[in-house]
PDB file of N, CA and C in Angstrom:
ATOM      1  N   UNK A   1     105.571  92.451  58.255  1.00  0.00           N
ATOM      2  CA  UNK A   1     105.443  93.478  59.278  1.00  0.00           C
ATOM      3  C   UNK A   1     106.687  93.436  60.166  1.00  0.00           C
ATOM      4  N   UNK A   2     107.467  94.479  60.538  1.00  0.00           N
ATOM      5  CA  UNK A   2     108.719  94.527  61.430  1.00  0.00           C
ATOM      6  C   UNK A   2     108.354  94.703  62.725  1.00  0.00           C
ATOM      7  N   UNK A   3     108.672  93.679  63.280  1.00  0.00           N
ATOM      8  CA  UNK A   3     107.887  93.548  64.856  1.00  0.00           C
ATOM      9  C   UNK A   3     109.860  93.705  65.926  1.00  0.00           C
ATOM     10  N   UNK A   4     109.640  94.599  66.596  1.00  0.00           N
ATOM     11  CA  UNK A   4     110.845  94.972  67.381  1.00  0.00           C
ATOM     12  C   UNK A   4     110.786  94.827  69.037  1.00  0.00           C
ATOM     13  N   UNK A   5     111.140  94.477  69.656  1.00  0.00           N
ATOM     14  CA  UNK A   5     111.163  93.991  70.895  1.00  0.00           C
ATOM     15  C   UNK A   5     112.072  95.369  71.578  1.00  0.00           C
ATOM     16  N   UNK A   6     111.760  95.982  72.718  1.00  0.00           N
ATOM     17  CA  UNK A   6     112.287  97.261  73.321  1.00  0.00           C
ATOM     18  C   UNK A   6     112.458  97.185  74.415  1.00  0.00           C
ATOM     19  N   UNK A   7     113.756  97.591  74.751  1.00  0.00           N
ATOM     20  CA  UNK A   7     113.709  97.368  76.391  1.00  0.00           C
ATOM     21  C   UNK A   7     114.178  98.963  76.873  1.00  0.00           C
ATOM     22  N   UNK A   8     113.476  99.688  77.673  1.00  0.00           N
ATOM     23  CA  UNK A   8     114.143 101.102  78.310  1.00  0.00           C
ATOM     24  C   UNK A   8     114.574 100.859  79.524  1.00  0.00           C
ATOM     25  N   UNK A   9     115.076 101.535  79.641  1.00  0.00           N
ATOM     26  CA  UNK A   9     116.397 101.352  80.987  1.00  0.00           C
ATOM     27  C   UNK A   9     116.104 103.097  81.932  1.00  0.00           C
ATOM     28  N   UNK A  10     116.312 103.016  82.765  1.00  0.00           N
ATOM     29  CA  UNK A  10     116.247 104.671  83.501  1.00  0.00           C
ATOM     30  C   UNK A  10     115.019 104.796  84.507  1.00  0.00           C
ATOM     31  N   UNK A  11     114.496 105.625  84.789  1.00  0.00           N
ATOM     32  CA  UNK A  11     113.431 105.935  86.049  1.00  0.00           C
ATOM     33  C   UNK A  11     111.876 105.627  84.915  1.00  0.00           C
ATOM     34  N   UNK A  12     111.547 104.961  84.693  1.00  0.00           N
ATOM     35  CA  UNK A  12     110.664 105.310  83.424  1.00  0.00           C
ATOM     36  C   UNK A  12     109.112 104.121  84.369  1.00  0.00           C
ATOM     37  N   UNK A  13     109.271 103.747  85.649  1.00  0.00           N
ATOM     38  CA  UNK A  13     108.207 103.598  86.372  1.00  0.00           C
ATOM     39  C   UNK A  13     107.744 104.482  87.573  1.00  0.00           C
ATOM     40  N   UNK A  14     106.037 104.376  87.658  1.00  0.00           N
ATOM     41  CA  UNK A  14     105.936 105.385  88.794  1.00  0.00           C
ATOM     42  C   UNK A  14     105.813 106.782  87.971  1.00  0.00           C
ATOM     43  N   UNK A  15     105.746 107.206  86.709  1.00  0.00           N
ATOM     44  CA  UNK A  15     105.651 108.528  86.152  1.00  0.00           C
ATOM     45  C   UNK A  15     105.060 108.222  84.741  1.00  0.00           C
ATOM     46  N   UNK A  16     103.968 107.504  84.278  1.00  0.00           N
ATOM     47  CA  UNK A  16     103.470 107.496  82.994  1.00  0.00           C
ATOM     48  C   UNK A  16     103.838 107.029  82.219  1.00  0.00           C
ATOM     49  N   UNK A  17     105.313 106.374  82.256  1.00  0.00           N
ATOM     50  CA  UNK A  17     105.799 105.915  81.013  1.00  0.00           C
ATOM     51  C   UNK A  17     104.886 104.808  79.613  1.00  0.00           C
ATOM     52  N   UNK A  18     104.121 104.101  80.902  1.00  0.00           N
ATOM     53  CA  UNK A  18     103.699 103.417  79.966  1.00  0.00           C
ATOM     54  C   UNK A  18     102.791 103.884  79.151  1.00  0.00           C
ATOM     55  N   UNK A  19     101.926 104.630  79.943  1.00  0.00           N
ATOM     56  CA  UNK A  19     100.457 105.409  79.072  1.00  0.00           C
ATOM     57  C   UNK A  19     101.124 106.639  78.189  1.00  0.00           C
ATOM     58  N   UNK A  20     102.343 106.796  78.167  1.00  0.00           N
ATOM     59  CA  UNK A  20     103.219 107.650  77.102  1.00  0.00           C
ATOM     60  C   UNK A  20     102.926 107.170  75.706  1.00  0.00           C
ATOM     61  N   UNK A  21     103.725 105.311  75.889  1.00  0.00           N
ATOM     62  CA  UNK A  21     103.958 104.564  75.049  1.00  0.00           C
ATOM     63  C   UNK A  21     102.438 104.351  74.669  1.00  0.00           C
ATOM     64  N   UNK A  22     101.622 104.054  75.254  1.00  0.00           N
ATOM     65  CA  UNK A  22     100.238 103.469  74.729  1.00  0.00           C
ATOM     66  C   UNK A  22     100.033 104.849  73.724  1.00  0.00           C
ATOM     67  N   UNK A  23      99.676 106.085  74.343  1.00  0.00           N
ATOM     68  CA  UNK A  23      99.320 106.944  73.197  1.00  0.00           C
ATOM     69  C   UNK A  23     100.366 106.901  72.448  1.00  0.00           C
ATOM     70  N   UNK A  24     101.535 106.922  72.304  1.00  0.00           N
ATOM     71  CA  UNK A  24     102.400 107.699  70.813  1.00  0.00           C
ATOM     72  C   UNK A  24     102.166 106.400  70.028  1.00  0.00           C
ATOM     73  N   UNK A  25     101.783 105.121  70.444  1.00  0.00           N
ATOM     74  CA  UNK A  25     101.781 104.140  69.518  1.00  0.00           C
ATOM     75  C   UNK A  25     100.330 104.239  68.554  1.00  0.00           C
ATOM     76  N   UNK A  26      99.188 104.411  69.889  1.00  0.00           N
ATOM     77  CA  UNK A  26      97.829 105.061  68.800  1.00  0.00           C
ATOM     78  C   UNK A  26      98.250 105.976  67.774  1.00  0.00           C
ATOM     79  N   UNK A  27      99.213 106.957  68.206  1.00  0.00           N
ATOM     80  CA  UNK A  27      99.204 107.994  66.910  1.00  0.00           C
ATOM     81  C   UNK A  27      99.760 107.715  66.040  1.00  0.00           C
ATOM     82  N   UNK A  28     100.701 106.959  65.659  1.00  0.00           N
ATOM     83  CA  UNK A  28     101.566 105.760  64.896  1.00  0.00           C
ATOM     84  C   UNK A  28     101.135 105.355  64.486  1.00  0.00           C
ATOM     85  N   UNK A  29     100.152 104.471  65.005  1.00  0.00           N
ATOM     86  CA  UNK A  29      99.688 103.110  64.155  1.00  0.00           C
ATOM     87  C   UNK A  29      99.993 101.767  64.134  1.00  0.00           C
ATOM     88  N   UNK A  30     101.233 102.073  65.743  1.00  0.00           N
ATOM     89  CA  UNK A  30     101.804 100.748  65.703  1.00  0.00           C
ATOM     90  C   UNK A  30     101.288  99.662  66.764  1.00  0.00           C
ATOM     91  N   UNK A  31     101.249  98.838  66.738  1.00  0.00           N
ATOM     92  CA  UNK A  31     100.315  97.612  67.441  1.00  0.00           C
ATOM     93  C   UNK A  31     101.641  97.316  67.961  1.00  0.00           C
ATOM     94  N   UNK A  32     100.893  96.245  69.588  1.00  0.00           N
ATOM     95  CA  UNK A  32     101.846  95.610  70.202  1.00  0.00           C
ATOM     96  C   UNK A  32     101.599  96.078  71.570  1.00  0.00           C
ATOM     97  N   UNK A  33     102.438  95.611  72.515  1.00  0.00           N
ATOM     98  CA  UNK A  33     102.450  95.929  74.140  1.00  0.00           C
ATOM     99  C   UNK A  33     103.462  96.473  74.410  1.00  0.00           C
ATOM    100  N   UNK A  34     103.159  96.627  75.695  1.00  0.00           N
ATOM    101  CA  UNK A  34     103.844  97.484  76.827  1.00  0.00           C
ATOM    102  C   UNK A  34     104.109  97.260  78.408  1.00  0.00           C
ATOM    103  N   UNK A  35     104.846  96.688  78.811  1.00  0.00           N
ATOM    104  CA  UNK A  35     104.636  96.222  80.430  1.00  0.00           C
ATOM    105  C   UNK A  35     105.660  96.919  81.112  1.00  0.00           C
ATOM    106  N   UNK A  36     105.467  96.577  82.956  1.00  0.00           N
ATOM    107  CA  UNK A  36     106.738  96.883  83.495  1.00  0.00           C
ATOM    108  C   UNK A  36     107.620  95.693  83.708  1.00  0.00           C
ATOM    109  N   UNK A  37     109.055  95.905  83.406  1.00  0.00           N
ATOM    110  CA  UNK A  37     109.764  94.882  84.076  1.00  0.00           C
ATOM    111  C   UNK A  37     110.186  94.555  85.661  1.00  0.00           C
ATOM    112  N   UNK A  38     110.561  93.697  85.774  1.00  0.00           N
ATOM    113  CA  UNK A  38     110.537  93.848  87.749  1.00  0.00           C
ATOM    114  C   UNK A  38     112.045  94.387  88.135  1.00  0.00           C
ATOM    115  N   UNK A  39     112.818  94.659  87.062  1.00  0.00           N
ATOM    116  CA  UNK A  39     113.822  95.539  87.639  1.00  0.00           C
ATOM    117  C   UNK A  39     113.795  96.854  87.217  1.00  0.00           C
ATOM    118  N   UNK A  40     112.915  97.383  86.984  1.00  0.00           N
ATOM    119  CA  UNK A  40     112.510  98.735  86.910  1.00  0.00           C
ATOM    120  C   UNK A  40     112.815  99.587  85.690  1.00  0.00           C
ATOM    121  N   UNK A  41     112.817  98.569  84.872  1.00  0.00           N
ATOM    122  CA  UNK A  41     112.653  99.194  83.552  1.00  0.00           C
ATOM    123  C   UNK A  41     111.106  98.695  82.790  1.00  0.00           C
ATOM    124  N   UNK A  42     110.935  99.303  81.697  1.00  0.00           N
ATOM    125  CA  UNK A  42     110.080  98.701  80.877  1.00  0.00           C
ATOM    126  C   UNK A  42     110.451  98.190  79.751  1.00  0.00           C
ATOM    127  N   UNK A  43     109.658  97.194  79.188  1.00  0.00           N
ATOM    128  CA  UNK A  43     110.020  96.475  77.881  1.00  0.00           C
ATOM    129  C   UNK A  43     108.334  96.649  77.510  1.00  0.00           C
ATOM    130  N   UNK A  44     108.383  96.420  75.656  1.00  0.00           N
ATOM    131  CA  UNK A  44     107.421  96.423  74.723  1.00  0.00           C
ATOM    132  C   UNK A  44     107.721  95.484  73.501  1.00  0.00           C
ATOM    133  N   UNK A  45     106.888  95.420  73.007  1.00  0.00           N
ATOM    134  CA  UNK A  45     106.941  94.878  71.465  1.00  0.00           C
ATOM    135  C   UNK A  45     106.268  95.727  70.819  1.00  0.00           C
ATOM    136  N   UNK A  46     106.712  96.355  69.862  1.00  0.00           N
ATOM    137  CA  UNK A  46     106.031  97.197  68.970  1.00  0.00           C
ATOM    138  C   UNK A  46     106.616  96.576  67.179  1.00  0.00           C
ATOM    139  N   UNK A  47     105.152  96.734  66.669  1.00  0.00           N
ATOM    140  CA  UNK A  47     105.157  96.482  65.059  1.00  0.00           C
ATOM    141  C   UNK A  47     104.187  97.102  63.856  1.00  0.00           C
ATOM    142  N   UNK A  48     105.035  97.761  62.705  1.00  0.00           N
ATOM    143  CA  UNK A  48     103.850  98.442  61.687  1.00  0.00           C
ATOM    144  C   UNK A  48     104.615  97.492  60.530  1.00  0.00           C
ATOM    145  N   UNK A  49     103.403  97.751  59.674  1.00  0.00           N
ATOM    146  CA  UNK A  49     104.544  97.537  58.303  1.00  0.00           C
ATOM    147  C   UNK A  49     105.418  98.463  57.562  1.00  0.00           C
ATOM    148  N   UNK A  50     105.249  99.368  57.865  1.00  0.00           N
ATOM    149  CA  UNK A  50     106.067 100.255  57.139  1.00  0.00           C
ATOM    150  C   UNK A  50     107.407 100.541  58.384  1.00  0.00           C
ATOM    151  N   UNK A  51     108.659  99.914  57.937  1.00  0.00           N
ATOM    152  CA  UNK A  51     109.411 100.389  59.476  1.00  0.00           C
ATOM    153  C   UNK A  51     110.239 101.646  59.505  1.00  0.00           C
ATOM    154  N   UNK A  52     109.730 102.738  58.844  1.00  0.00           N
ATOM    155  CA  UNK A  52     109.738 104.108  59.206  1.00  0.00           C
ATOM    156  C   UNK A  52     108.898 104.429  60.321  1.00  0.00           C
ATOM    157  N   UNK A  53     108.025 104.015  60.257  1.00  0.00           N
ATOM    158  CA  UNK A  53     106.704 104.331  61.745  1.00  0.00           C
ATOM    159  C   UNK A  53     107.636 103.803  62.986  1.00  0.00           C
ATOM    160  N   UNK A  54     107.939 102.376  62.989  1.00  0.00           N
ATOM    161  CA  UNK A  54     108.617 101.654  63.897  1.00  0.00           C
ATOM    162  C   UNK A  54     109.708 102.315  64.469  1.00  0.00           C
ATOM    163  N   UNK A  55     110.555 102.987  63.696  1.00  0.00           N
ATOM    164  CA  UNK A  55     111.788 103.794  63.959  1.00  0.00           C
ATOM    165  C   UNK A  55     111.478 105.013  64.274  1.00  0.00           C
ATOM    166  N   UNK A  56     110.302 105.632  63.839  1.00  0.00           N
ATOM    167  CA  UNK A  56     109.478 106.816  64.443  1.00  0.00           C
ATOM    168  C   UNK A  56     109.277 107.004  66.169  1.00  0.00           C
ATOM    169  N   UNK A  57     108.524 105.713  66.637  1.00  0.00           N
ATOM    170  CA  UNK A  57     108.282 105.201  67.672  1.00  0.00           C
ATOM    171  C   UNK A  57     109.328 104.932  68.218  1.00  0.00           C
ATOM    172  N   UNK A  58     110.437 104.561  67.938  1.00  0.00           N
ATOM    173  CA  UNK A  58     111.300 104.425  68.843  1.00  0.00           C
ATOM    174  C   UNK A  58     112.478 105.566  69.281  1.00  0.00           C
ATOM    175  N   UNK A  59     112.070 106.431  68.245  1.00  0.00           N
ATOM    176  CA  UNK A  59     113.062 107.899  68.629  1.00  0.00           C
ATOM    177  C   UNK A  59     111.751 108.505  69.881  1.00  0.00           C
ATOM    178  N   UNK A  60     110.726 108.287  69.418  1.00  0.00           N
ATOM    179  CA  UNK A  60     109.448 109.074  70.702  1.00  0.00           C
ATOM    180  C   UNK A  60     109.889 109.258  71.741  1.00  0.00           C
ATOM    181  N   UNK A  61     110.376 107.536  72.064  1.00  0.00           N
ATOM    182  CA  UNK A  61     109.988 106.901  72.903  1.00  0.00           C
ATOM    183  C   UNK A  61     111.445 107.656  74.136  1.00  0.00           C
ATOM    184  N   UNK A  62     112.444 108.542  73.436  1.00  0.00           N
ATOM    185  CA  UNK A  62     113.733 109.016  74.427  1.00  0.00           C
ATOM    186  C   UNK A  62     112.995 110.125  74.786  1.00  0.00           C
ATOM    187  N   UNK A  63     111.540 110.840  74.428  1.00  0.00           N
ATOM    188  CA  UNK A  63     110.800 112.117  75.087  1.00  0.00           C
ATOM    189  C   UNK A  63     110.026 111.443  75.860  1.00  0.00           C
ATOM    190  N   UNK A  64     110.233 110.378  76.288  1.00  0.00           N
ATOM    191  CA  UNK A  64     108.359 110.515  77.339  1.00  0.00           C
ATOM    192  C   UNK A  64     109.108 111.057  78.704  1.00  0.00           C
ATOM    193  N   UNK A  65     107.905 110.397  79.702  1.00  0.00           N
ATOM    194  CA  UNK A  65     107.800 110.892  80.826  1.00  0.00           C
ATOM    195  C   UNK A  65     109.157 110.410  82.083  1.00  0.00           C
ATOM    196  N   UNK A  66     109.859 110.588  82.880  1.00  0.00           N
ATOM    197  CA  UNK A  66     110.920 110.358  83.446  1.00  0.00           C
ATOM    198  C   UNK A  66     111.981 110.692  83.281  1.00  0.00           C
ATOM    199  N   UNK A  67     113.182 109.486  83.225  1.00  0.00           N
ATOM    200  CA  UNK A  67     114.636 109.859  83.030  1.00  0.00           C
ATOM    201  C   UNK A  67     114.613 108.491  81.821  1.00  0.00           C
ATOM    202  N   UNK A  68     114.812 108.735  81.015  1.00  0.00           N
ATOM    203  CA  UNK A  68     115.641 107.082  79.809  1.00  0.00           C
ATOM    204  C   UNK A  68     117.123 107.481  79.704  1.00  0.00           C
ATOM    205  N   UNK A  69     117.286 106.288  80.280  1.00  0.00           N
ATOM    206  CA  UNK A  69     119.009 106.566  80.374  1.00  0.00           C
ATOM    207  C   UNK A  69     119.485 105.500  78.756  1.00  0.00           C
ATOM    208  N   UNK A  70     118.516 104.350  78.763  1.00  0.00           N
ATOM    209  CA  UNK A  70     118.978 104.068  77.696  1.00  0.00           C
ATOM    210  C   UNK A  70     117.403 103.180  77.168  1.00  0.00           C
ATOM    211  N   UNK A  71     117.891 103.052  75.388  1.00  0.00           N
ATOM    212  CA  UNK A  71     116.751 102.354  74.703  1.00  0.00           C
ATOM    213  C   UNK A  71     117.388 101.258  74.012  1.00  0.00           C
ATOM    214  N   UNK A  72     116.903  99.879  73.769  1.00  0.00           N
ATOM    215  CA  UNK A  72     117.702  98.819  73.760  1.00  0.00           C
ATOM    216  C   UNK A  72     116.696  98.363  72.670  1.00  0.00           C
ATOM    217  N   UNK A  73     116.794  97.642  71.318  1.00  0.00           N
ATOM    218  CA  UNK A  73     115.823  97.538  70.390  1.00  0.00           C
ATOM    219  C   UNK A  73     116.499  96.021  69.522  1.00  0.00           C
ATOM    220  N   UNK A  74     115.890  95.177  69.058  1.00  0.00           N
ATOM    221  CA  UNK A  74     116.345  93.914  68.344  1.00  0.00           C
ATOM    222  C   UNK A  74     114.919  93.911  67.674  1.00  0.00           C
ATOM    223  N   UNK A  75     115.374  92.740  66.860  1.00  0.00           N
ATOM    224  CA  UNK A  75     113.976  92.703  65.593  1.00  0.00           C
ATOM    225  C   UNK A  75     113.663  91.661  66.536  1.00  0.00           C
ATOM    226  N   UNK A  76     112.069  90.776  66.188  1.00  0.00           N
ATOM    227  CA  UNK A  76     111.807  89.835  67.205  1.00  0.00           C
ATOM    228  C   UNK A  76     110.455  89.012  66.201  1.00  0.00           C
ATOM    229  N   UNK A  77     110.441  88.131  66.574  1.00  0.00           N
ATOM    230  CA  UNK A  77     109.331  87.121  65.846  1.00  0.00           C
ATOM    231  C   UNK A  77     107.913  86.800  66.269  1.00  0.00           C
ATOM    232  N   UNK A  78     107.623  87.579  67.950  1.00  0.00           N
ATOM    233  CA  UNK A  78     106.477  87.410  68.367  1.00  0.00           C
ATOM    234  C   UNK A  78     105.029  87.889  68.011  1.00  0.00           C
ATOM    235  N   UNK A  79     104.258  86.775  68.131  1.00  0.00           N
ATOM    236  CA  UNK A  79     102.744  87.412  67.679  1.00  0.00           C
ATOM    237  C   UNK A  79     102.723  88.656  67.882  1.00  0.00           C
ATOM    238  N   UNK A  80     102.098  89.594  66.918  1.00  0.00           N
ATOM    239  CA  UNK A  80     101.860  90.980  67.511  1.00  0.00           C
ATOM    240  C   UNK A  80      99.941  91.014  67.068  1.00  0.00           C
ATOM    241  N   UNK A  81      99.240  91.452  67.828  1.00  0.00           N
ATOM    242  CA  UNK A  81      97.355  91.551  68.058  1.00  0.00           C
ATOM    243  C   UNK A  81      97.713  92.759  67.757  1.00  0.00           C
ATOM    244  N   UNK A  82      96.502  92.807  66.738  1.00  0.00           N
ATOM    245  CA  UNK A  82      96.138  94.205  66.218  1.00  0.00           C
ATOM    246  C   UNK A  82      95.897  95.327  67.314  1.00  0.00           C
ATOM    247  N   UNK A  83      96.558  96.435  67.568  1.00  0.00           N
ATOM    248  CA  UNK A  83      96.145  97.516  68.217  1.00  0.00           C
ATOM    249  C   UNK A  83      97.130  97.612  69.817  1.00  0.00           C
ATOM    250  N   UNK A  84      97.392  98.216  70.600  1.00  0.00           N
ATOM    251  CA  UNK A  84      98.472  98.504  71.327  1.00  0.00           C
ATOM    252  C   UNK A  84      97.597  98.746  72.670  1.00  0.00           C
ATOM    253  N   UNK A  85      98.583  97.824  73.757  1.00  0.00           N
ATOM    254  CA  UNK A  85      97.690  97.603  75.518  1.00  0.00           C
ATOM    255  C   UNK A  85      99.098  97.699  76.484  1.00  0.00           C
ATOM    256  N   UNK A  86      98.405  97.987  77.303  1.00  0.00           N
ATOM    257  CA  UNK A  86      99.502  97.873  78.522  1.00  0.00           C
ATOM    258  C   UNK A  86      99.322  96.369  79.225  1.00  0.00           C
ATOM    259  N   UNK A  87     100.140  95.780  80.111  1.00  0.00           N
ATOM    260  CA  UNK A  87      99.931  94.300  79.905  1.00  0.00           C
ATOM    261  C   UNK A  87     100.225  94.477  81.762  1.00  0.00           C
ATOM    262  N   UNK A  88     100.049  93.306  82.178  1.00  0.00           N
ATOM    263  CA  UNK A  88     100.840  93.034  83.353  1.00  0.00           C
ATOM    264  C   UNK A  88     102.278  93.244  83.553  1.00  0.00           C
ATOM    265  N   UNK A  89     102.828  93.306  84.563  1.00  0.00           N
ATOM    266  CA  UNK A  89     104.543  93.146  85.119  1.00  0.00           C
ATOM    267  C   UNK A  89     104.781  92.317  84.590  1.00  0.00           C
ATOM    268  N   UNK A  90     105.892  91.832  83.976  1.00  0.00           N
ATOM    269  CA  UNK A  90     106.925  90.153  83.920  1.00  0.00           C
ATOM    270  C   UNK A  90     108.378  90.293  84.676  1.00  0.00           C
TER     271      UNK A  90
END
């Protein structure tokens, strides 16, 4: 399974971003989280097996809600739990 670690950069707290990411990932199929960071971006982990979905999700992810000035993406090794949540701040 290709599990990708995401970091967005731009106004993307305070306007939905995250409950953006929670639905386009239900419609996907892709499991994993979603939090805010404390410098005012958000980061996620998102993972499917097929990484057309994954790369799907991550073009979405320059339409949601705010300003994305930028999307920052690396492959990553962390547990991913079946099904996609919004998490606390880190």
């Amino acid at each position: 399974m290709l599990a990708v670690e995401i970091i967005v950069q731009g106004r993307v707290q305070g306007v939905g971003f995250r409950y953006f990411v929670l639905k386009t990932a239900h419609v996907l199929g892709v499991d994993g989280e979603v939090w805010n960071r404390r410098n005012g971006g958000v980061e996620a982990i998102a993972a499917h097996p097929d990484p057309a979905k994954v790369e799907e999700f991550l073009l979405a992810l320059k339409d949601g809600p705010g300003r994305v000035d930028a999307i920052h993406s690396s492959p990553c090794s962390f547990p991913v739990k079946s099904g996609f949540r919004i998490t606390d701040s880190r």
